[in-house]
N, C-alpha and C. Protein backbone atom coordinates (compact mmCIF):
# COMPACT_ATOMS: atom_id res chain seq x y z
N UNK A 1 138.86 52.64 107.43
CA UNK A 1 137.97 53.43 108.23
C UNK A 1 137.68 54.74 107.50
N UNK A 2 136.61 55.01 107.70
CA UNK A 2 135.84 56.22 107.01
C UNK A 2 136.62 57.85 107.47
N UNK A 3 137.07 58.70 106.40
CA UNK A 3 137.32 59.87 107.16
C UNK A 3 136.50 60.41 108.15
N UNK A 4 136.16 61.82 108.31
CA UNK A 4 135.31 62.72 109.17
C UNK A 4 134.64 63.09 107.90
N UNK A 5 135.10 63.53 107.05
CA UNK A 5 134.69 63.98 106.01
C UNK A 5 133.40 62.60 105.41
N UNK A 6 134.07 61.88 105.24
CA UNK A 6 132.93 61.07 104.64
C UNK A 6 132.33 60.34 105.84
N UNK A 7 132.42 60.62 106.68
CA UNK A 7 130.96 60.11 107.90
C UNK A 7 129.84 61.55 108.14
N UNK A 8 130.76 62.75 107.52
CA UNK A 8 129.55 63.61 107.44
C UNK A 8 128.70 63.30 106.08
N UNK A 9 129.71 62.74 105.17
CA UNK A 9 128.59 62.71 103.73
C UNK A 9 127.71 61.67 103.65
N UNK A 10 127.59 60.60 104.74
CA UNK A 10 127.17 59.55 104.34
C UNK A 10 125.55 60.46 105.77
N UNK A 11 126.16 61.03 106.66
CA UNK A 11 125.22 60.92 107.41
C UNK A 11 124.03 62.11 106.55
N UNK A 12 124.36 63.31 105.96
CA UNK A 12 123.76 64.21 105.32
C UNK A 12 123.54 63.18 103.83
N UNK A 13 123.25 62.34 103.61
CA UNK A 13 122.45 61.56 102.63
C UNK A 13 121.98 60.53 103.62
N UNK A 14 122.03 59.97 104.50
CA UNK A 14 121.03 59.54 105.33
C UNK A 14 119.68 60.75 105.70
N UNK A 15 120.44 61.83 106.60
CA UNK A 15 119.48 62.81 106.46
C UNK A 15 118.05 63.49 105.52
N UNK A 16 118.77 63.10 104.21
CA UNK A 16 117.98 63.84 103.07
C UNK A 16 117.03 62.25 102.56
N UNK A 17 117.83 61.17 103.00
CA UNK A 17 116.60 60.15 102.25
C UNK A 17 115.82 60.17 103.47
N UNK A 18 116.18 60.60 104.92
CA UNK A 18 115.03 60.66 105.79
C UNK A 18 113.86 62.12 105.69
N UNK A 19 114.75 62.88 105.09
CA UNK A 19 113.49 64.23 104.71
C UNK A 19 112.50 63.75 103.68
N UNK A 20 113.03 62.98 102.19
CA UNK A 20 112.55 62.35 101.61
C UNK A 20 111.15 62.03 101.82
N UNK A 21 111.52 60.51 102.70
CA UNK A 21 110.31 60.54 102.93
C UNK A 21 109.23 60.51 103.79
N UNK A 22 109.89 61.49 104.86
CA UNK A 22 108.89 62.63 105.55
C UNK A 22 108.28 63.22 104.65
N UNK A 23 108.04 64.04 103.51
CA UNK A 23 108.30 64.73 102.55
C UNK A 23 106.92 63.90 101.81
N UNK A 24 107.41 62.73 101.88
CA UNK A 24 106.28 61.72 101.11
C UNK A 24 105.21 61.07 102.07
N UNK A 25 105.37 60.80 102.76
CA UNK A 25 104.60 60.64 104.16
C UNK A 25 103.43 61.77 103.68
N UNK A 26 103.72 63.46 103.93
CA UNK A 26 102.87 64.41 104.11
C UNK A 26 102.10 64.07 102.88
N UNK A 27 102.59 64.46 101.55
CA UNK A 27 102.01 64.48 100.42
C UNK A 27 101.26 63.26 100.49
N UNK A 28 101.62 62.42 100.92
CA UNK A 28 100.51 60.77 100.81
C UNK A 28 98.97 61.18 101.55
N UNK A 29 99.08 61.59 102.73
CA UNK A 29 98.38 61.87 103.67
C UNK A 29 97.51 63.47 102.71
N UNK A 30 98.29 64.38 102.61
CA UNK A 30 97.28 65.61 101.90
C UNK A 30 96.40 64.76 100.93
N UNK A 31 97.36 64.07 99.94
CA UNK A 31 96.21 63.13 99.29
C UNK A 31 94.99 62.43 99.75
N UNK A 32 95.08 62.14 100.25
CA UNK A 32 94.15 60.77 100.71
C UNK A 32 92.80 61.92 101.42
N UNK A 33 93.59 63.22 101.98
CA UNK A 33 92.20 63.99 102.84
C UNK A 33 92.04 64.45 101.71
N UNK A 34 92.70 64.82 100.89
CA UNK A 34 91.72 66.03 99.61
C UNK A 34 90.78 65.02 98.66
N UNK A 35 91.11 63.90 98.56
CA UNK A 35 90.57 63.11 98.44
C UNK A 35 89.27 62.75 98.88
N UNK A 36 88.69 62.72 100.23
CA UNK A 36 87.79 62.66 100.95
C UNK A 36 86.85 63.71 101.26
N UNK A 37 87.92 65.19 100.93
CA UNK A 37 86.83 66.14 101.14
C UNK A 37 86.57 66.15 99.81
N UNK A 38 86.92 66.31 98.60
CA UNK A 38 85.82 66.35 97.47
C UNK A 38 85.01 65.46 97.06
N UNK A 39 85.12 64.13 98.01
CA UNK A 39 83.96 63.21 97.84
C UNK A 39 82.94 63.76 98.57
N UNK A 40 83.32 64.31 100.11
CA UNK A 40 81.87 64.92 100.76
C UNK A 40 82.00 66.31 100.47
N UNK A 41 82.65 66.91 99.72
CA UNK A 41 81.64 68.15 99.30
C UNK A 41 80.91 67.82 98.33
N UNK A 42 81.29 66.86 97.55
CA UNK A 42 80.19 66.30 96.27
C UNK A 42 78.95 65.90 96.32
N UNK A 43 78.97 65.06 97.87
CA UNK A 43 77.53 64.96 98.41
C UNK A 43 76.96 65.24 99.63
N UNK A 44 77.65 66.33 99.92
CA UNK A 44 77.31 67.26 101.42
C UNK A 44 77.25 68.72 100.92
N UNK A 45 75.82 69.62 100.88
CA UNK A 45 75.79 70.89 100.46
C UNK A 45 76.59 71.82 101.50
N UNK A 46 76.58 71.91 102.54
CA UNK A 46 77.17 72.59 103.71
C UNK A 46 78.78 72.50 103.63
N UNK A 47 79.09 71.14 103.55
CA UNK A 47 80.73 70.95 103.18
C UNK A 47 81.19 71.35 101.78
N UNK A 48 80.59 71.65 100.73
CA UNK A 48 80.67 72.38 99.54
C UNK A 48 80.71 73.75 99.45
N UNK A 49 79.69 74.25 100.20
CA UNK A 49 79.91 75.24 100.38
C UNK A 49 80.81 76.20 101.08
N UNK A 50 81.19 75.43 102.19
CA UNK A 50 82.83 75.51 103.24
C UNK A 50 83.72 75.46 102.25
N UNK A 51 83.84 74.69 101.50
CA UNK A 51 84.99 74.77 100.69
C UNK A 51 85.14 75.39 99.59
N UNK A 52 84.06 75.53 99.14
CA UNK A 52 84.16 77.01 97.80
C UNK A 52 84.62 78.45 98.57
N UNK A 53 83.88 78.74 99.63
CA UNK A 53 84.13 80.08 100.70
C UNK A 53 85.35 80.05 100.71
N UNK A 54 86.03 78.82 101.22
CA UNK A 54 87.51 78.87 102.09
C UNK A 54 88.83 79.15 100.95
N UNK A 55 88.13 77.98 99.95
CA UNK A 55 88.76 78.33 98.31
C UNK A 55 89.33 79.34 98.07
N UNK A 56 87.83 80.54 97.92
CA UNK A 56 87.85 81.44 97.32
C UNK A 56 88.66 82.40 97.95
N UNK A 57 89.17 82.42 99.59
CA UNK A 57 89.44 83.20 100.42
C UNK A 57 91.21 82.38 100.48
N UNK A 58 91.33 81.73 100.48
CA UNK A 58 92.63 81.15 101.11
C UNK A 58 93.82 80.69 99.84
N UNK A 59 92.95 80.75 98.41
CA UNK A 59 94.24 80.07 97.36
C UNK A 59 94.49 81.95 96.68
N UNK A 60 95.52 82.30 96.74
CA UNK A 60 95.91 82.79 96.03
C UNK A 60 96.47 83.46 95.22
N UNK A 61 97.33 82.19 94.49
CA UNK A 61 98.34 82.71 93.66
C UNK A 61 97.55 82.03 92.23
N UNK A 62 97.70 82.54 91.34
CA UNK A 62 96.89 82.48 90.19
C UNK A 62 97.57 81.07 89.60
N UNK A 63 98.74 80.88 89.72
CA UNK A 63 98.99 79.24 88.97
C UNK A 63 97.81 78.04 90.35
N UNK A 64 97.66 78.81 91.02
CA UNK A 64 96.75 77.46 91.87
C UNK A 64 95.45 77.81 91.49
N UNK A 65 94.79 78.65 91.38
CA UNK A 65 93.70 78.94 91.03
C UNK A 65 93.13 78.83 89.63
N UNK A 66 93.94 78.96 88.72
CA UNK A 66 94.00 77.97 87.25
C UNK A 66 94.17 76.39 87.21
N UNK A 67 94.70 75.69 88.76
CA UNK A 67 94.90 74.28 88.51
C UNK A 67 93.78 74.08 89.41
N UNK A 68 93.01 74.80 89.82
CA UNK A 68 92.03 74.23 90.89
C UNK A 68 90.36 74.65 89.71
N UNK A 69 90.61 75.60 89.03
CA UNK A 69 89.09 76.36 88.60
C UNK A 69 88.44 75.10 88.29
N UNK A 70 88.74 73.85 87.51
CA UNK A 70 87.79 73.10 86.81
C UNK A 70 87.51 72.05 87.82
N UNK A 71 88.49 71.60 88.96
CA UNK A 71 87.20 70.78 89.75
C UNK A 71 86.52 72.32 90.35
N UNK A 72 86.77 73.38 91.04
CA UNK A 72 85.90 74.33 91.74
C UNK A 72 84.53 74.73 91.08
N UNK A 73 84.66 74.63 90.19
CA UNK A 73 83.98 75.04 88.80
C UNK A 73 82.56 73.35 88.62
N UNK A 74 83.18 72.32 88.59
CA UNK A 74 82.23 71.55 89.22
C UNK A 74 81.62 70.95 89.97
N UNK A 75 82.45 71.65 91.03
CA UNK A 75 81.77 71.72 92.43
C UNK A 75 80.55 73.01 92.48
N UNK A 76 80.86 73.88 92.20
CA UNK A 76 79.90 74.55 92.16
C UNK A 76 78.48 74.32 91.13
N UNK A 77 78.62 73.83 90.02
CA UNK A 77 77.48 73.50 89.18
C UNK A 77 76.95 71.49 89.92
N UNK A 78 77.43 71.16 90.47
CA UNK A 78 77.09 69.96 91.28
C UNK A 78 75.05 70.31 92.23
N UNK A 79 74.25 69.21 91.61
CA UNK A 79 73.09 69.85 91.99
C UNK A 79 72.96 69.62 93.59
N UNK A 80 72.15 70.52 94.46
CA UNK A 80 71.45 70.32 95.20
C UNK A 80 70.89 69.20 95.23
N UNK A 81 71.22 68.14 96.78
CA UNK A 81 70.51 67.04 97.08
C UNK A 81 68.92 67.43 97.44
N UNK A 82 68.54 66.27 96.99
CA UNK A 82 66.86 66.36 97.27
C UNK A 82 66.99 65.90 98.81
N UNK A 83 66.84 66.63 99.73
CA UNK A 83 66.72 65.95 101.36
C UNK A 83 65.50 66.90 101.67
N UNK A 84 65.20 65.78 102.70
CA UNK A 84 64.40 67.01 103.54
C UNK A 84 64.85 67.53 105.02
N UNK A 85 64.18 68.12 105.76
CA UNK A 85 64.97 69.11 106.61
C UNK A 85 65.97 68.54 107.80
N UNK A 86 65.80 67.61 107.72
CA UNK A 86 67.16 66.50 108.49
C UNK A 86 68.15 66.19 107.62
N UNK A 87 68.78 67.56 106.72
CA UNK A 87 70.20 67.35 106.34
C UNK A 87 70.97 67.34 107.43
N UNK A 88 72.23 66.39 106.80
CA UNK A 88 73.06 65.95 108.25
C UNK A 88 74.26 67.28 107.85
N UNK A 89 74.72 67.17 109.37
CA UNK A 89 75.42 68.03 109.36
C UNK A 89 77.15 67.73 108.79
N UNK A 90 77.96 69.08 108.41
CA UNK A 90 79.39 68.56 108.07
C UNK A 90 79.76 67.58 108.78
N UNK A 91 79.63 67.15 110.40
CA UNK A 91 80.47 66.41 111.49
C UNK A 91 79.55 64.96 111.11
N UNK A 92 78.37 65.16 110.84
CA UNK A 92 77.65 63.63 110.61
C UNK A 92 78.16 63.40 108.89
N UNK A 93 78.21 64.42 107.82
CA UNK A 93 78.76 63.78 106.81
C UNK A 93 80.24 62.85 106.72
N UNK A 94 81.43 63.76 107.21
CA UNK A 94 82.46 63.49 107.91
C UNK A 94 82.51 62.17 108.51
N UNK A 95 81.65 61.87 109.04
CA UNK A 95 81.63 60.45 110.22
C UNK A 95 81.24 59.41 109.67
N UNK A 96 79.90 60.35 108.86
CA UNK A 96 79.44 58.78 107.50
C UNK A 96 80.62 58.20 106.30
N UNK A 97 81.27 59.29 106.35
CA UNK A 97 82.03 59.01 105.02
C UNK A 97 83.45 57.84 105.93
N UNK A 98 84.03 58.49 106.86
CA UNK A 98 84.96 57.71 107.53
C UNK A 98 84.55 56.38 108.08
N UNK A 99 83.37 56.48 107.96
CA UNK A 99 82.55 55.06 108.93
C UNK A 99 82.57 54.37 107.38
N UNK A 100 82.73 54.54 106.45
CA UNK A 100 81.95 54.08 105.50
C UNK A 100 83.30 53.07 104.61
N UNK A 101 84.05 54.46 104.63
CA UNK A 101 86.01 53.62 104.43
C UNK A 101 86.29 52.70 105.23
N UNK A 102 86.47 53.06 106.43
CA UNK A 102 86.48 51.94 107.38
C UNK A 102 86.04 50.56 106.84
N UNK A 103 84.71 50.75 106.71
CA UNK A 103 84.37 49.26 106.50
C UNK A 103 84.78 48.60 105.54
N UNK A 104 84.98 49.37 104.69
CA UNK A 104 85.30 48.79 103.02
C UNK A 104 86.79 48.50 103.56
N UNK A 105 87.72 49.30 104.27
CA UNK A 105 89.36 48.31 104.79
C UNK A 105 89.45 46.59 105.32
């Protein structure tokens, strides 16, 4: 039978492979949205522009802002869609793009 001692060590390495991958869970998930928003800021001007603003306002510590400049950097030189005045909005880009994964699952 197990001491006290080693039913705490076994349960604090249960613990930590369950932080693990909580831990990996999140990072999977940040992926997959950062993922999605630089596909629709790539072809949504309004959601590009939300995210250069928010960018510019919310990163900063200079090692993130050196690992971010070269996609920000072509997000910003990314041209203007040719639309006419029924650009859809962030919530209809958003919906097209999720409607659009969807189907392809």
């Amino acid at each position: 039978m197990a001491t006290i001692e080693q039913q705490i060590a076994q349960k604090e390495d249960e613990l930590a492979r369950l932080r693990k991958k909580s831990r990996d869970l999140a990072n999977g998930q940040k992926i997959i949205l950062g993922g999605m928003l630089i596909h629709a800021a790539e072809h949504n001007t309004k959601i590009r522009t939300w995210l250069l603003e928010e960018a510019a306002r919310s990163i900063t510590r200079e090692a993130d802002k050196k690992r971010l400049a070269p996609l920000l950097d072509e997000l910003r030189m990314t041209p203007e869609p040719q639309r006419g005045s029924g650009e859809e909005t962030p919530a209809e880009a958003a919906l097209k793009i999720l409607s659009d994964n969807a189907m392809r699952d």
